[in-house]
Every structure is written in structure tokens, then in C-alpha cells.
C-alpha atoms as a PDB file:
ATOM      1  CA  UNK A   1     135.581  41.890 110.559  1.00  0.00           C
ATOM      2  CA  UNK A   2     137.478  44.680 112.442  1.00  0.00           C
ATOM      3  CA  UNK A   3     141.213  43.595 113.383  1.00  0.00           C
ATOM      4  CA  UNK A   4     141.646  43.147 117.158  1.00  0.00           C
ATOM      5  CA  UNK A   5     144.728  45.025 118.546  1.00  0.00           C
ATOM      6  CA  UNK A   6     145.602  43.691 122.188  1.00  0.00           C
ATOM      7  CA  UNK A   7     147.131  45.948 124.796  1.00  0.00           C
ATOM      8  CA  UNK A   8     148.846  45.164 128.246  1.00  0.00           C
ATOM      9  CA  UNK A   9     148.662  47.856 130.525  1.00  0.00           C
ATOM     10  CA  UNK A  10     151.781  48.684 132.671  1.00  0.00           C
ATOM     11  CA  UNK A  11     152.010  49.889 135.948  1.00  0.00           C
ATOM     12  CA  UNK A  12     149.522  51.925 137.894  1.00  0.00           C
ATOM     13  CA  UNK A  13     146.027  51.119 139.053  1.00  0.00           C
ATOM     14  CA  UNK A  14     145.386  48.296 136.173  1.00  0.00           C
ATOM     15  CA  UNK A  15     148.810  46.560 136.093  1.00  0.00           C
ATOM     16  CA  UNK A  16     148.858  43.583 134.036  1.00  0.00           C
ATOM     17  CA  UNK A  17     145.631  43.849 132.609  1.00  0.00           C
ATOM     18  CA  UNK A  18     144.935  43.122 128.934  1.00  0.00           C
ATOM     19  CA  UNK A  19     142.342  44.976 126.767  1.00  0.00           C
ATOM     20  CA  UNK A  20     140.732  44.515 123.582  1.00  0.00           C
ATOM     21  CA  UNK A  21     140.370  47.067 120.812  1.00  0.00           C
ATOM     22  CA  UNK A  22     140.066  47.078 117.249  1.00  0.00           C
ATOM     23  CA  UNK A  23     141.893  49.339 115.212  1.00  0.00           C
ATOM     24  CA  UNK A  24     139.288  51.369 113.898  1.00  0.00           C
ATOM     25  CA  UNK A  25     138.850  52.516 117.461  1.00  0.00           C
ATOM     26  CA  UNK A  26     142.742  53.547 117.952  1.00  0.00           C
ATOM     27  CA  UNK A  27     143.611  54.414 114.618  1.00  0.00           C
ATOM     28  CA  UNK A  28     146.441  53.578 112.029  1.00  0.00           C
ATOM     29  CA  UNK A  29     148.754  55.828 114.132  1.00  0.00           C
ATOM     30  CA  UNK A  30     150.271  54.209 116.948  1.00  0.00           C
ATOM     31  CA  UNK A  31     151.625  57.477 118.882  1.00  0.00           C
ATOM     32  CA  UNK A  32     147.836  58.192 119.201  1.00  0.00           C
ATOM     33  CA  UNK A  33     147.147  55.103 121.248  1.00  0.00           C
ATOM     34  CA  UNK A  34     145.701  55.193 124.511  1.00  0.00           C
ATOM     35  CA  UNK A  35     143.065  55.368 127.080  1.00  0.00           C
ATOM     36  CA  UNK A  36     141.724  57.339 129.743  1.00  0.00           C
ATOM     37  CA  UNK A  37     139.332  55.292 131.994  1.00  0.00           C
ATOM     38  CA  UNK A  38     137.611  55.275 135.218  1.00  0.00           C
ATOM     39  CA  UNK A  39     139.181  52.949 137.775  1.00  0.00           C
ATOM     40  CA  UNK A  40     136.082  51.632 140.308  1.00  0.00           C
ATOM     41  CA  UNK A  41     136.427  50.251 143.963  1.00  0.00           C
ATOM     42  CA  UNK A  42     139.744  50.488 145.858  1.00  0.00           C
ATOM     43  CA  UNK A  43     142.275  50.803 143.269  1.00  0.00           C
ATOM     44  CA  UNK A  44     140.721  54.233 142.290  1.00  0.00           C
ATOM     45  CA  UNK A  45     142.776  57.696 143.162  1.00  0.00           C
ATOM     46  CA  UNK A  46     141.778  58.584 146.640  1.00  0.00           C
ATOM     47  CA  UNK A  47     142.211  62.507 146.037  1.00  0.00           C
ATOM     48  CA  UNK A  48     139.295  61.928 143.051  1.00  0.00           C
ATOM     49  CA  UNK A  49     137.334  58.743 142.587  1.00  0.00           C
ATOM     50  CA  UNK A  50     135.985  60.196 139.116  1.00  0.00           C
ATOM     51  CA  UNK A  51     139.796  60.840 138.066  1.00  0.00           C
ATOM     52  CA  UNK A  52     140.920  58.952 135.016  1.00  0.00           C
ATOM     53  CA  UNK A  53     143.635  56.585 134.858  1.00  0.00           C
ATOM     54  CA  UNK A  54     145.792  57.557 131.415  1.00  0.00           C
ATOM     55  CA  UNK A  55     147.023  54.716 129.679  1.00  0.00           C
ATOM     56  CA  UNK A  56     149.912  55.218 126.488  1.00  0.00           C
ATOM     57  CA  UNK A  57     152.323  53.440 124.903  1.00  0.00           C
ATOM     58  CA  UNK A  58     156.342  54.828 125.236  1.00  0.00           C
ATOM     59  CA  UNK A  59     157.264  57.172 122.471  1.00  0.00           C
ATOM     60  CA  UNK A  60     158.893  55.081 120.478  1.00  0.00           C
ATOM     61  CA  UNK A  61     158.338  51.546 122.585  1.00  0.00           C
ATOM     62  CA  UNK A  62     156.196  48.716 121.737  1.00  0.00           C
ATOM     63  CA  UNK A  63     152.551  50.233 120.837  1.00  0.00           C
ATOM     64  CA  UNK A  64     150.752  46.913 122.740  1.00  0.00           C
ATOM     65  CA  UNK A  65     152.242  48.016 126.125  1.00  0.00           C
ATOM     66  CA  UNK A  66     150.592  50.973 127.614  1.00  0.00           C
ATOM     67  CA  UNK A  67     152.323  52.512 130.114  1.00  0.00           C
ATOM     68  CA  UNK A  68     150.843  54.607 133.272  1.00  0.00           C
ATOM     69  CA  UNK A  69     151.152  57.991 133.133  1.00  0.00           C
ATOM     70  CA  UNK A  70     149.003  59.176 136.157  1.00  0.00           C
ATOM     71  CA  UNK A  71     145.503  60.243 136.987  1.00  0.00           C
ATOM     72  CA  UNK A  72     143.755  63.327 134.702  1.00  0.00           C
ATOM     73  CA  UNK A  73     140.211  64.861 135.909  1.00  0.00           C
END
């Protein structure tokens, strides 16, 4: 069975909300971690509802607390 990492995600569009992942999916390196996802309904970025919200943790910080960094296209 894969090892489950669990995330918080700081600030931003998704504030507070915890995801699942399993460490095959992020990797052994935690300075790789992140996420870019699609943020639906009212919360998404009004200039570009396809923009991606970008998820990472602080250089450095705890690697299960993703901070938000802005919105990429």
C-alpha cells in the first residue's frame, strides 16, 4: 500500500483545505511538492476561470503546508 502524505493548503482560493496524496505521486523530494489545480464556481480568478491555483510548501517550512503562490495559465 502507497503511504498517504496529507497537505493543508494555506491561503488563497482553497484555504484550509486538506488533500490526500501518496508519495509516489509527489516524490521523495519535498522542495518538489505541489499542485497546480483548477478552482470551479466563485472562488475561481475572475481575470481567467481556466487559471490554476499554485499550491507549494515554504522553502524550507513544513512540507504538509502548502502555501498560495497565485494563479498560473
Amino acid at each position: 500500500m502507497a503511504e498517504v502524505v496529507r497537505v493543508v493548503l494555506y491561503g488563497g482560493p482553497l484555504d484550509g483545505q486538506v488533500q490526500e496524496h501518496t508519495l509516489c505521486e509527489l516524490g521523495p523530494d519535498t522542495g518538489g511538492w505541489g499542485t497546480h489545480m483548477v478552482v470551479d464556481g466563485p472562488r475561481c480568478c475572475p481575470q481567467d476561470p481556466g487559471a490554476r491555483a499554485v499550491y507549494e510548501p515554504e522553502p524550507g517550512g513544513d512540507p504538509h503546508v502548502w502555501t498560495w503562490r497565485g494563479w498560473s495559465p
